[in-house]
Protein backbone atom coordinates (compact mmCIF):
# COMPACT_ATOMS: atom_id res chain seq x y z
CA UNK A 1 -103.23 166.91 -179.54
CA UNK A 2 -101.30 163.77 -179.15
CA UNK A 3 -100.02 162.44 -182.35
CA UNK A 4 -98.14 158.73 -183.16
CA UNK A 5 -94.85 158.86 -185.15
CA UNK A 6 -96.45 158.42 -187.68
CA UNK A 7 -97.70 161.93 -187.19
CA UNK A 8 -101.42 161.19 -187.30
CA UNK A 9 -103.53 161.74 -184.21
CA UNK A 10 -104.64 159.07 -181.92
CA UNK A 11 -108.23 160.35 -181.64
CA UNK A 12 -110.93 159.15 -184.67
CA UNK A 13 -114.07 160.63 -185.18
CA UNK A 14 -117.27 159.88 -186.88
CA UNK A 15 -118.54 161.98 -189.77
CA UNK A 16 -121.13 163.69 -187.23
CA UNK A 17 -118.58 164.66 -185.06
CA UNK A 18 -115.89 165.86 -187.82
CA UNK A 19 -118.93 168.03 -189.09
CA UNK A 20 -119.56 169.44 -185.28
CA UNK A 21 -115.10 170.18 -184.95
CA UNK A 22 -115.94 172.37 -188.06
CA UNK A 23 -118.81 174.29 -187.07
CA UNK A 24 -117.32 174.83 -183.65
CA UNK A 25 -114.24 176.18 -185.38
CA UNK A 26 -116.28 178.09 -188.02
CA UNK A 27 -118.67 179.82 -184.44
CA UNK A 28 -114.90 180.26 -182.56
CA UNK A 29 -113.59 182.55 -185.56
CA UNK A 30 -112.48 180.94 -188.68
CA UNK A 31 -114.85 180.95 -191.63
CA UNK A 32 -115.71 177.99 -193.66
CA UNK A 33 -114.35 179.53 -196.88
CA UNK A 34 -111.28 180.18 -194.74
CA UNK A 35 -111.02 176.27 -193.70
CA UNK A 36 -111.84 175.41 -197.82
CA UNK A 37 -108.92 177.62 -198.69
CA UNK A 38 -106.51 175.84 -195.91
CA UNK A 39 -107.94 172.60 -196.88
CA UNK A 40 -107.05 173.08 -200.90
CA UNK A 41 -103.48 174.17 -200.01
CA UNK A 42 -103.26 171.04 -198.00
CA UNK A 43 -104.14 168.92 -201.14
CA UNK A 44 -102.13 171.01 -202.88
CA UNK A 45 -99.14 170.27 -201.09
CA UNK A 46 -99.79 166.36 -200.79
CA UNK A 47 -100.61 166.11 -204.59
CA UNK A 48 -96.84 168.27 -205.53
CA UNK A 49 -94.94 166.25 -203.65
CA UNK A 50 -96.55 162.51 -204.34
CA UNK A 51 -96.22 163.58 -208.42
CA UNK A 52 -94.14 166.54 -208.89
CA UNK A 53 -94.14 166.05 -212.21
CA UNK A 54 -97.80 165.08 -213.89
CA UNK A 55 -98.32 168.42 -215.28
CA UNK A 56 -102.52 167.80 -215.38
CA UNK A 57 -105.02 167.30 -213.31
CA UNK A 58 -108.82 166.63 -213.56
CA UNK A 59 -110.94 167.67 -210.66
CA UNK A 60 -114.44 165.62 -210.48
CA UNK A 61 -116.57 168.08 -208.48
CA UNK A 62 -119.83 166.84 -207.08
CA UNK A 63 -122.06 169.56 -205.33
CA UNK A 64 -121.15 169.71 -201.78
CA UNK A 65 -118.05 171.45 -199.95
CA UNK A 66 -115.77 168.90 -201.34
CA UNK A 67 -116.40 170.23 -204.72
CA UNK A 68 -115.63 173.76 -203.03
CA UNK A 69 -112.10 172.19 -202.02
CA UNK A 70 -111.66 170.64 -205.43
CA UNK A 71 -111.97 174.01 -207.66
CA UNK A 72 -109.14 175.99 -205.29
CA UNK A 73 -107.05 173.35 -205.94
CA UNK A 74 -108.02 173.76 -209.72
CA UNK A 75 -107.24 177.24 -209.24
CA UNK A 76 -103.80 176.63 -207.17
CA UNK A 77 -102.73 174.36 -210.01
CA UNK A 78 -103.37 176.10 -212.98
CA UNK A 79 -101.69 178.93 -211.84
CA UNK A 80 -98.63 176.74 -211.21
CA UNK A 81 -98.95 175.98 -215.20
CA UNK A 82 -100.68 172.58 -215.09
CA UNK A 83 -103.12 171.75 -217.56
CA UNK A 84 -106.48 171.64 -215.79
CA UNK A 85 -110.11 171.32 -216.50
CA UNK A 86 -113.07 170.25 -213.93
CA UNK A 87 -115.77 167.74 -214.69
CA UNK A 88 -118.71 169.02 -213.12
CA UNK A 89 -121.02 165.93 -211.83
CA UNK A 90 -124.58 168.32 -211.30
CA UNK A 91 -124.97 171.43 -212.21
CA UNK A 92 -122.28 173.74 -210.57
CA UNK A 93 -124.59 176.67 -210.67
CA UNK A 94 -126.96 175.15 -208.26
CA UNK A 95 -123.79 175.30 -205.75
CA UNK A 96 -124.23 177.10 -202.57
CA UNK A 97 -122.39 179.05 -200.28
CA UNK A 98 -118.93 178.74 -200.08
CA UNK A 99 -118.47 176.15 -202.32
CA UNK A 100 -120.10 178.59 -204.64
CA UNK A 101 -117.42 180.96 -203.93
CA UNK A 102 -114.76 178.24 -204.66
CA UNK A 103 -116.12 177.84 -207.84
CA UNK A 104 -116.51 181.57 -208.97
CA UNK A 105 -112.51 181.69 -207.94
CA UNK A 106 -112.40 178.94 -209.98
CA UNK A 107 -113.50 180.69 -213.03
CA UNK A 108 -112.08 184.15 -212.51
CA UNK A 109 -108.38 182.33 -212.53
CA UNK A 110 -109.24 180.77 -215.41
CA UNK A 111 -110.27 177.08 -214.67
CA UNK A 112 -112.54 175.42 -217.62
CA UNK A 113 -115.47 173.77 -215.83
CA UNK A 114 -117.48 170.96 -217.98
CA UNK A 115 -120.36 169.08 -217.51
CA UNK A 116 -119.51 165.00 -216.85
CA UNK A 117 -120.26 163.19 -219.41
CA UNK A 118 -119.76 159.44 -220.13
CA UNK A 119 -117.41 160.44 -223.10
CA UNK A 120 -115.39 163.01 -220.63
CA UNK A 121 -111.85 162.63 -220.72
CA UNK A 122 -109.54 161.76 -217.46
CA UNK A 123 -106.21 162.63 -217.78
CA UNK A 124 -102.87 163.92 -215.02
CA UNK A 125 -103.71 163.33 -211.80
CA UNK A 126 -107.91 162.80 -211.18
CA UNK A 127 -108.64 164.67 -207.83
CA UNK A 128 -111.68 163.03 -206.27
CA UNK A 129 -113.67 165.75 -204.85
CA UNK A 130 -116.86 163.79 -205.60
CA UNK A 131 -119.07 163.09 -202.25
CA UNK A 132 -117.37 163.47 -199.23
CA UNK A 133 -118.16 162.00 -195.50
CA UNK A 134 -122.25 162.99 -195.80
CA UNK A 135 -122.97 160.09 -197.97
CA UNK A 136 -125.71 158.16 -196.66
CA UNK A 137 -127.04 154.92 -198.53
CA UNK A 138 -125.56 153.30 -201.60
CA UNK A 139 -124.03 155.75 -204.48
CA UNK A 140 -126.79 156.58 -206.62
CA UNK A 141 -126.21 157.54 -210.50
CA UNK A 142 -124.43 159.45 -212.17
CA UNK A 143 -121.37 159.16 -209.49
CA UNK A 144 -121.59 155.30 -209.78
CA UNK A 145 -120.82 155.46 -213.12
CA UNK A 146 -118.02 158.39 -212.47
CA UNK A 147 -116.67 156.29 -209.67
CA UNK A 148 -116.25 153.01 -211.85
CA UNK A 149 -115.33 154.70 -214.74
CA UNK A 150 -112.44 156.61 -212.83
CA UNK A 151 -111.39 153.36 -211.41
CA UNK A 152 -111.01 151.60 -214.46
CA UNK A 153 -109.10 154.90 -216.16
CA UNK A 154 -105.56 153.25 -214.13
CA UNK A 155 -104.88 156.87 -213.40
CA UNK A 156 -103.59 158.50 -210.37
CA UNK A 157 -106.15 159.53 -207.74
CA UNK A 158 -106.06 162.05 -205.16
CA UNK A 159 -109.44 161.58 -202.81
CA UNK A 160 -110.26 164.44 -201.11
CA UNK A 161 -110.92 163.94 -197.12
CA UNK A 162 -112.33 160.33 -198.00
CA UNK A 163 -112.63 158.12 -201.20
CA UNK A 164 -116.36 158.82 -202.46
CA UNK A 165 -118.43 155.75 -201.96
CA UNK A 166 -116.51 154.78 -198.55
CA UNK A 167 -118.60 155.08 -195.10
CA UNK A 168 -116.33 157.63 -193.15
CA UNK A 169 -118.16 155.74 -189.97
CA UNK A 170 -117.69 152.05 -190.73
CA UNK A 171 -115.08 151.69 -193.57
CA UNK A 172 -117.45 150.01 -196.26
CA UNK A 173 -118.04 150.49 -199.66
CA UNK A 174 -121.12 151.63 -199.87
CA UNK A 175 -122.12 150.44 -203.66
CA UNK A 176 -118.94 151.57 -205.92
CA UNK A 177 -115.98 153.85 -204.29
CA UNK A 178 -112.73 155.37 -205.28
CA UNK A 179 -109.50 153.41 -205.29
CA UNK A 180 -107.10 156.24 -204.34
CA UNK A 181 -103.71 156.01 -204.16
CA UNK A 182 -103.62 158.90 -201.68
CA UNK A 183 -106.14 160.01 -199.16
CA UNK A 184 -105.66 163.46 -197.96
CA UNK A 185 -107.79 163.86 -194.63
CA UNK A 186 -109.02 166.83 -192.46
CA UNK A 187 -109.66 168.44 -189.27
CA UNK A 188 -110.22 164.81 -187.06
CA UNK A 189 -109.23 161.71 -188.36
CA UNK A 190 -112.53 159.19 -189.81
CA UNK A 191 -112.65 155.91 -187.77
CA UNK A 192 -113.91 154.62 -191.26
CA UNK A 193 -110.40 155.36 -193.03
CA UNK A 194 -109.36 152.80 -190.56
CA UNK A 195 -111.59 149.55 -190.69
CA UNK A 196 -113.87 147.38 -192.74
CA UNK A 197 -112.83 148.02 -196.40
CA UNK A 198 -110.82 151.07 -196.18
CA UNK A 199 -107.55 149.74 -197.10
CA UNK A 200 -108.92 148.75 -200.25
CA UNK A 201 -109.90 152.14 -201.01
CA UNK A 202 -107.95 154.91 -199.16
CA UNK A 203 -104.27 154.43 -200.31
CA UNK A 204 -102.06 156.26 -198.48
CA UNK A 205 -103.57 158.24 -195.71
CA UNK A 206 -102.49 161.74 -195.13
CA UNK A 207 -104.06 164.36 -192.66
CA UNK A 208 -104.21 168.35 -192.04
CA UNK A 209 -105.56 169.90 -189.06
CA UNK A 210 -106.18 173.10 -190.91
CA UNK A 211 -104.71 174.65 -188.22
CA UNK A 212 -107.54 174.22 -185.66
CA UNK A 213 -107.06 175.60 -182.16
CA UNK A 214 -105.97 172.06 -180.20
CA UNK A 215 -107.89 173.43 -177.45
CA UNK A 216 -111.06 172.81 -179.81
CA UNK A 217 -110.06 170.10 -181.40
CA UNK A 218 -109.16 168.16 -177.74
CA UNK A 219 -112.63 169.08 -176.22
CA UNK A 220 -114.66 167.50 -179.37
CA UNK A 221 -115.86 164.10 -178.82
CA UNK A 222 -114.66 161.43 -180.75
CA UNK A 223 -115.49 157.92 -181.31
CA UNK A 224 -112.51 155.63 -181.11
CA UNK A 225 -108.78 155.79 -180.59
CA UNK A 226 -105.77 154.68 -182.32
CA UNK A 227 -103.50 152.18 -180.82
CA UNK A 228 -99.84 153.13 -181.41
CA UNK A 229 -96.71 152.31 -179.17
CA UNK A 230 -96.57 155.95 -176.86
CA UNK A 231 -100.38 154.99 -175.68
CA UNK A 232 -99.76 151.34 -175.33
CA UNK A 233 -100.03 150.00 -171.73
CA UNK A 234 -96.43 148.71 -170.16
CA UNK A 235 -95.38 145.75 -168.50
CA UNK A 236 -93.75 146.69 -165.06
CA UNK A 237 -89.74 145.45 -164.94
CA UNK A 238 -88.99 142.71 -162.97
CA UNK A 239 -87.32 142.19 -159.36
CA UNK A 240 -83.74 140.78 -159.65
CA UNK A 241 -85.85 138.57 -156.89
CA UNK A 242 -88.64 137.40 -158.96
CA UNK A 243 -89.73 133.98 -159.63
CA UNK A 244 -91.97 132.36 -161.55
CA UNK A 245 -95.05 131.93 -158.87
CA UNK A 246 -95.35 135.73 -159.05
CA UNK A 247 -95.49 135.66 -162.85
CA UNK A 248 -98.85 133.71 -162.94
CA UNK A 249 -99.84 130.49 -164.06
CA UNK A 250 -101.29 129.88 -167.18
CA UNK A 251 -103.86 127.13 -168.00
CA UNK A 252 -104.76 126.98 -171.90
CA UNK A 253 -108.04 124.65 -172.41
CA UNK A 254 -108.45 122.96 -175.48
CA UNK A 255 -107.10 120.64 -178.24
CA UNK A 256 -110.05 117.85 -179.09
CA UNK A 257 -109.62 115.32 -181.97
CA UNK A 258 -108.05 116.97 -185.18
CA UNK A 259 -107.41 120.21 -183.25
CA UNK A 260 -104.93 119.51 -180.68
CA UNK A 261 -102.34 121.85 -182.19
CA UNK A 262 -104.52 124.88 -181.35
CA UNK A 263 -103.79 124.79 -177.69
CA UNK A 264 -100.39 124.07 -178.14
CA UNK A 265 -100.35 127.34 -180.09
CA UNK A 266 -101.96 128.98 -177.58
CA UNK A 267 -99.54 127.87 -174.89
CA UNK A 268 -96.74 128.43 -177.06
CA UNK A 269 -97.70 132.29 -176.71
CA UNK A 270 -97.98 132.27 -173.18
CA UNK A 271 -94.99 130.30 -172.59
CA UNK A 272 -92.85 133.13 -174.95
CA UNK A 273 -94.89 136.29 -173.76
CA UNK A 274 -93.33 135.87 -170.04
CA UNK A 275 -95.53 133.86 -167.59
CA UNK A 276 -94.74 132.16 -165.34
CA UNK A 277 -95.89 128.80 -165.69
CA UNK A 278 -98.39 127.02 -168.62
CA UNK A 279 -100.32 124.35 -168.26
CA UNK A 280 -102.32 122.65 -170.75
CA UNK A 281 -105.52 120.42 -170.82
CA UNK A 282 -106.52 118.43 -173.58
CA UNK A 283 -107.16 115.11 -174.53
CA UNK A 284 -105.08 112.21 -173.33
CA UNK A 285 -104.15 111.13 -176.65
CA UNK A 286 -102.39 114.76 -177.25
CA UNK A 287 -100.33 114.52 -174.14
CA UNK A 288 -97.11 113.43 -175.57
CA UNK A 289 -96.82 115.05 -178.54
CA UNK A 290 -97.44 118.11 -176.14
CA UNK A 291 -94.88 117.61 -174.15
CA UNK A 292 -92.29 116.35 -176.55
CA UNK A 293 -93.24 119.94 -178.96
CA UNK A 294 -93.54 122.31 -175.21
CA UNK A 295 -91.48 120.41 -172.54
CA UNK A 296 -91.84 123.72 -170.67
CA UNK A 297 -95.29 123.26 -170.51
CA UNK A 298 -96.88 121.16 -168.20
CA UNK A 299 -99.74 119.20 -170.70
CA UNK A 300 -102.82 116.94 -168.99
CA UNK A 301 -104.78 114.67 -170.35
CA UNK A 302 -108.58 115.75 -168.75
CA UNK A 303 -111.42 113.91 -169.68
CA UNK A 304 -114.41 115.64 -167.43
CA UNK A 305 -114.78 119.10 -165.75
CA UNK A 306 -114.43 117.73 -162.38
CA UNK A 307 -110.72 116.97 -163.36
CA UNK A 308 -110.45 120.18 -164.82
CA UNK A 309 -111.53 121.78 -162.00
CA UNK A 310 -109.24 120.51 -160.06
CA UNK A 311 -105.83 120.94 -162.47
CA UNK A 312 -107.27 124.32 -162.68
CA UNK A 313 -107.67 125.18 -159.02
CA UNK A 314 -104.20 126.62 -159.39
CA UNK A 315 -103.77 128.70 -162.23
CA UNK A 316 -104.43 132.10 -162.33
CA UNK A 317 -105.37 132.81 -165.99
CA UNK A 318 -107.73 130.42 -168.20
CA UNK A 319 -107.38 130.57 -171.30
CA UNK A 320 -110.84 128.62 -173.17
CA UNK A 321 -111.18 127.85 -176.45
CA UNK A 322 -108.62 126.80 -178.74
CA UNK A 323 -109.40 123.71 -180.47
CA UNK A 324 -111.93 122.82 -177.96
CA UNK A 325 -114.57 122.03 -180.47
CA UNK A 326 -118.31 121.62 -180.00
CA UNK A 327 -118.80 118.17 -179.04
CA UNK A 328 -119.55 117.14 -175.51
CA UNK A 329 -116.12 116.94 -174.01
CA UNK A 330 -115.59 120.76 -175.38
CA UNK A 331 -119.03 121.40 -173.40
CA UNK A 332 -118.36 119.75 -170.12
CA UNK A 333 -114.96 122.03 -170.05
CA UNK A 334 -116.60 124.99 -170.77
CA UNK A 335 -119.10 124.34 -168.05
CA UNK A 336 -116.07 124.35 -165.82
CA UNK A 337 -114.63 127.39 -167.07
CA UNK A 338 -117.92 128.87 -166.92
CA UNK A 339 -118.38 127.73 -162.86
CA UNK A 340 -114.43 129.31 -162.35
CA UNK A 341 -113.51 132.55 -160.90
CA UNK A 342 -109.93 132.91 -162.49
CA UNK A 343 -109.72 135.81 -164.91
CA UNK A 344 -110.22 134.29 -168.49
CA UNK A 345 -109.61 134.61 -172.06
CA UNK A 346 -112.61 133.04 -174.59
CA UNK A 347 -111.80 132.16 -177.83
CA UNK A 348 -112.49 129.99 -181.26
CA UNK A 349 -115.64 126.96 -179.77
CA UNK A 350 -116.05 128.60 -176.16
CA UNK A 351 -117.09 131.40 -178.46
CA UNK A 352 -119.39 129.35 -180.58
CA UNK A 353 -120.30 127.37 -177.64
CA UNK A 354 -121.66 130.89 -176.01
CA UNK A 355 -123.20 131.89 -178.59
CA UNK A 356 -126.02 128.22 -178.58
CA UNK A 357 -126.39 129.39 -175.05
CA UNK A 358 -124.30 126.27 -173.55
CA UNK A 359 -123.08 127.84 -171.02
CA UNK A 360 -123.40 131.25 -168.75
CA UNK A 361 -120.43 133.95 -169.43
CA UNK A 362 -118.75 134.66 -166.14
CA UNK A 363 -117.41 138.09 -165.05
CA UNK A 364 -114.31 139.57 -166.07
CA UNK A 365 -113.53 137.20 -169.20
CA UNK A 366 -111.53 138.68 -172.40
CA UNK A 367 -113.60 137.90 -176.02
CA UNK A 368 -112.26 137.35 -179.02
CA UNK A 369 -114.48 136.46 -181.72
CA UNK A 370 -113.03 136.82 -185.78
CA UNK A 371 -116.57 138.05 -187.58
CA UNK A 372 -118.11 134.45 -187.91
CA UNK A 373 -117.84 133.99 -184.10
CA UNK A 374 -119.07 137.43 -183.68
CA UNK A 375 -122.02 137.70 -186.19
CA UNK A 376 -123.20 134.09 -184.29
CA UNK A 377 -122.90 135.90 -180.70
CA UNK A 378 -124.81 138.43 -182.22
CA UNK A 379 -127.53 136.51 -184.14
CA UNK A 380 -126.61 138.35 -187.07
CA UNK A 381 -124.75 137.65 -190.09
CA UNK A 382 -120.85 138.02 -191.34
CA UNK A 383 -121.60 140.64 -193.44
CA UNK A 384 -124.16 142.41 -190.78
CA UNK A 385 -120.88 142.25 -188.49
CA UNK A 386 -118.48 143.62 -191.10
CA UNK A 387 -120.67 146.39 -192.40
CA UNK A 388 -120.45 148.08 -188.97
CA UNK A 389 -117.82 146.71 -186.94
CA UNK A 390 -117.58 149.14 -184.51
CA UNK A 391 -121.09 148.72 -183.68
CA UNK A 392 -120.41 145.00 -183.44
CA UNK A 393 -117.78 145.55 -181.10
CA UNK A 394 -119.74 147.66 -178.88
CA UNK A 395 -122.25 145.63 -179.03
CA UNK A 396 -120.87 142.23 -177.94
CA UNK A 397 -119.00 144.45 -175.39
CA UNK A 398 -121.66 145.75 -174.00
CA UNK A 399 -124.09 142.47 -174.12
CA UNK A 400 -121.73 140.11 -172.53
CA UNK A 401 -119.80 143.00 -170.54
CA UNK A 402 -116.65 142.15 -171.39
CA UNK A 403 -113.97 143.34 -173.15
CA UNK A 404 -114.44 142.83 -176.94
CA UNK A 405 -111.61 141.73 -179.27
CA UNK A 406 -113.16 142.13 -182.92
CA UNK A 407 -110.36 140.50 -185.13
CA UNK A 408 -109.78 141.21 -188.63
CA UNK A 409 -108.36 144.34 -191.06
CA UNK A 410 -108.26 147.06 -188.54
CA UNK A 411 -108.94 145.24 -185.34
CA UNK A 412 -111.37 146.96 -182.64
CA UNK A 413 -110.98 146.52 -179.00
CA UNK A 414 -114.14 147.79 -177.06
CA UNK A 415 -114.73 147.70 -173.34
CA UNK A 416 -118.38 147.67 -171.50
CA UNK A 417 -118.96 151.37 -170.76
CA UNK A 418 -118.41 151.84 -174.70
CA UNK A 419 -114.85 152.65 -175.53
CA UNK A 420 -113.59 151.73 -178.51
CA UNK A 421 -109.87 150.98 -179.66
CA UNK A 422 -108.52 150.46 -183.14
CA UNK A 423 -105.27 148.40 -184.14
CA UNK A 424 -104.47 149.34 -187.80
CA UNK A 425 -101.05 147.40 -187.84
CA UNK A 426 -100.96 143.67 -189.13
CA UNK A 427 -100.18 142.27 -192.80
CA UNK A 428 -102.10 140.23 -195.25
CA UNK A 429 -99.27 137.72 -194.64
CA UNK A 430 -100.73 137.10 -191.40
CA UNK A 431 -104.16 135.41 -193.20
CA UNK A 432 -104.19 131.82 -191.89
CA UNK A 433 -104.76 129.08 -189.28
CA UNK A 434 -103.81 129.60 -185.73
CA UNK A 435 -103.32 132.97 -185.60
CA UNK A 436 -105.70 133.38 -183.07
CA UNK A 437 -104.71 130.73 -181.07
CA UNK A 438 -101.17 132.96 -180.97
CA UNK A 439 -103.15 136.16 -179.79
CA UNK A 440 -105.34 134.18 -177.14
CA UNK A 441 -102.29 132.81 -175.20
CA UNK A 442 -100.31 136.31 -175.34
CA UNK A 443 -103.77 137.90 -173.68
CA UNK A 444 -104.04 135.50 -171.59
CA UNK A 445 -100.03 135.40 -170.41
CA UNK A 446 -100.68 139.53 -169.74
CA UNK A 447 -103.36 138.78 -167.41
CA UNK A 448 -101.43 136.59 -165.76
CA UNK A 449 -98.36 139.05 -165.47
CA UNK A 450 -100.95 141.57 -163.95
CA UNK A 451 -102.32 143.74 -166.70
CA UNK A 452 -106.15 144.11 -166.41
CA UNK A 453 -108.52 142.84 -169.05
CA UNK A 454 -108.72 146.09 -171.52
CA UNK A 455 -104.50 147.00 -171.35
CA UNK A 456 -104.04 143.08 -171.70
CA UNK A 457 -105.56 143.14 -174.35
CA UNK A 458 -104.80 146.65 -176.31
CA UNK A 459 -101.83 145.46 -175.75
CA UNK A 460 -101.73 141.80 -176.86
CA UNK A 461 -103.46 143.21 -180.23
CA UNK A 462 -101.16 145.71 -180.99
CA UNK A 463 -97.53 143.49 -180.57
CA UNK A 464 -99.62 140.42 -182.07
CA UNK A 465 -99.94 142.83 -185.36
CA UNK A 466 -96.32 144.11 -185.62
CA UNK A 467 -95.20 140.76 -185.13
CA UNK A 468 -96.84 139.83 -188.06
CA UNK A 469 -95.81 143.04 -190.36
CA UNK A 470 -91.95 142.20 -189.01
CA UNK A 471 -92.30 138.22 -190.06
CA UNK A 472 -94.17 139.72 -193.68
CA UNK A 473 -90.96 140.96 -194.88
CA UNK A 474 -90.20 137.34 -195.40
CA UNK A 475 -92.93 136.96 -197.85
CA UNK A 476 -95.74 134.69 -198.22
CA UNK A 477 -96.14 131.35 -195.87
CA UNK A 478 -96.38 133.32 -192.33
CA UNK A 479 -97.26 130.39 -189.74
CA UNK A 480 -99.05 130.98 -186.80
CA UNK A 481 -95.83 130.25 -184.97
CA UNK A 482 -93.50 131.60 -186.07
CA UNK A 483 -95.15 134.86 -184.09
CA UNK A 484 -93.91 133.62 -180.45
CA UNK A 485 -90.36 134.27 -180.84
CA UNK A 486 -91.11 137.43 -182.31
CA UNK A 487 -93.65 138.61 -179.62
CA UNK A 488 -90.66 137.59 -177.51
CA UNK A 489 -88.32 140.40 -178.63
CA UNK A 490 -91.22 142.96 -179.28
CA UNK A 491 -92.39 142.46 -175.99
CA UNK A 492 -88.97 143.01 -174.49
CA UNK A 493 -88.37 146.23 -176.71
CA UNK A 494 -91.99 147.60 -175.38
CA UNK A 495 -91.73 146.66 -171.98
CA UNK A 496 -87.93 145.83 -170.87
CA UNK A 497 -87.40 143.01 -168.23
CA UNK A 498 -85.24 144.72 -166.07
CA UNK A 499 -85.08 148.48 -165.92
């Protein structure tokens, strides 16, 4: 299986299909107790070497296999001389199969097993081995309580697999979950470790295979994949005899009243990420100030779509959107874009703009809505959008058939025939106006270099991201750009100009 360096594999999986790997490796030889037994030497391992020396550990066992896992590593650990006891949430006689078995180990080596009760003591390290990926609904009682009761105990917490409460498919909290401070996952990699709220939750993030034949594991289906830098999509080099009419032309649409520094941000990025020529329309009034901030970009002042037809007629690449507002000079451009047949890039009002059914999507455009945009395209809410992004993603890809840019923690690219990719790079420093703007223009300056619409923008998203985890080392105050130079170098260290 391919891995990243930073030795996870690229594939993700949802909960169904993690279940399927493991029955297909349970039917090709390897018996579940067998995997539970690999699996709580895994944990084992992580827990040593993230706090050598605690000395204790509390298992909270629910009653499924990851209670099975939990009581071998109870059993590991006390016979490495830690003080351990279990916290039984249910009754652990009504266990079955080889979780059962886990638990009579469990006893025969010695472990103490107790009933939860509110008064229970947590103390060491608290291994979560509470509910697992089958969760389905909201956490019911008792393992609410256990969950916020753990969480508020400031101790160290292992989760087993996945922090109990957290949607292995979509990344949110369903009802209370576990704040862990380490995560150790198994046999495929959960697209919902990755997304919605899972950074809130996981902690570090740590994965086994359990030694699964890679023949298996490659022929499962999976869900999503990871975008890291050996998958990424290249640039070609350059001729020594290139100029800049081969590098395409860039035209960045936007900047009404009050806004106008959205398309410059936009063609900022384009300008830095290697085309060959920018051009911006926006209002008169802007022009100046445009050209004395980008002299390398060629601004216009357009005040109808028949003029931006025509300033458009040679550019390659749109770029529609940023700063364009909702007002009727934002519409008449859009209707322009919308009657074009460059290759295109929609973003911030042409979003909005879509979504009130202004104007008619053409083909071969590039999305990128941040949730609000999306949950409008969608006729859905915010919170609709972010308790299943994926699904959002595939389903704005899919309706519009385009490729889908969902912004936010753990960003999703998904294309019209329903694959999905997932950027989990980016910073919290990278929180604030413009932003977008940044990312739009860098798309958009791919396309124009050649790239198609999904490796334009897989990867757009990904550089966009480190850019802003390199520029977060400074510390708070990130503007939007302050990116371009750095999308500069990254781009040149990804994809070299000259061979």
């Amino acid at each position: 299986m391919l891995h990243s360096p930073d030795n996870l594999p690229l594939p993700l999986f949802s909960a169904a299909q993690v279940r399927e790997l493991d029955a297909r490796l349970i039917a090709a030889g390897t018996s579940g107790f067998e995997l539970m037994s690999r699996a709580a030497h895994a944990i084992w391992r992580a827990l040593r070497r993230r706090w050598p020396d605690a000395g204790g550990l509390t298992v909270l066992a629910g009653r499924g296999n990851n209670a099975g896992d939990g009581y071998l590593v109870a059993a590991l650990a006390l016979r490495a001389g830690w003080q351990v006891h279990v916290l039984a949430v249910g009754d652990p006689a009504q266990l079955q199969g080889d979780a059962a078995r886990a638990r009579d180990q469990a006893l025969a080596a010695g472990v103490s097993i107790q009933l939860w009760e509110e008064r229970a003591e947590l103390r060491g390290v608290v291994l979560d081995a509470l509910l697992g990926t089958g969760l389905q609904g909201a956490v019911r009682e008792p393992y609410a309580q256990v969950i916020r009761l753990l969480n508020a105990s400031g101790l160290p917490v292992l989760a087993v697999d996945i922090p109990s409460g957290l949607c292995a498919d979509t990344g949110q909290a369903l009802g209370d979950a576990v704040r862990a401070g380490l995560t150790v996952t198994l046999i495929g990699l959960k697209l919902g470790l990755f997304t919605g709220q899972s950074a809130d939750f996981r902690g570090a993030l740590q994965f086994d295979d359990l030694q699964a034949d890679p023949a298996l594991v490659a022929a499962q289906a999976f869900t999503a994949q990871r975008l890291v830098p050996i998958s990424l999509p290249h640039l070609a080099a350059r001729s020594p005899l290139v100029h800049k009419g081969q590098l395409g032309h860039v035209l960045v649409i936007g900047g009404d009243r009050g806004f106008a520094g959205a398309g410059l941000l936009a063609a900022q990025s384009a300008l830095r990420a290697g085309a060959g020529l920018v051009s911006l329309a926006t209002r008169g009034e802007h022009v100046s100030a445009a050209q004395a901030r980008l002299p390398e970009v060629m601004a216009a002042g357009v005040a109808s779509a028949n003029q931006l037809m025509a300033l458009g007629a040679h550019a390659s690449v749109w770029v529609v959107g940023p700063g364009l507002g909702q007002g009727a000079w934002g519409r008449s451009l859009l209707s322009a874009a919308a009657a074009s047949d460059a290759v295109q890039v929609w973003d911030a009002d042409a979003l909005n703009l879509l979504a009130q059914a202004v104007v008619q999507l053409p083909a071969g455009v590039v999305l990128t809505p941040h949730p609000g945009e999306a949950a409008r395209l969608l006729c859905i809410s915010s919170a609709e959008v972010q308790a299943d992004r994926p699904a959002a993603a595939r389903a704005l890809a899919q309706r519009y058939q385009a490729v889908c840019v969902l912004k936010g923690a753990g960003t999703l690219i998904a294309a019209p025939d329903g694959g999905l990719w997932l950027c989990d790079r980016g910073h919290p420093a990278m929180a604030g106006a413009g932003l977008g703007d940044v990312l739009a223009g860098f798309i958009g300056a791919l396309l124009a270099q050649g790239l198609a619409a999904l490796p334009a923008a897989q990867l757009a998203v990904y550089l966009h991201a480190c850019a802003g985890e390199r520029l977060a080392l400074q510390g708070r105050g990130l503007a939007a750009s302050d990116l371009c130079a750095v999308i500069r170098e990254l781009l040149q260290e990804q994809s070299a100009c000259l061979n």
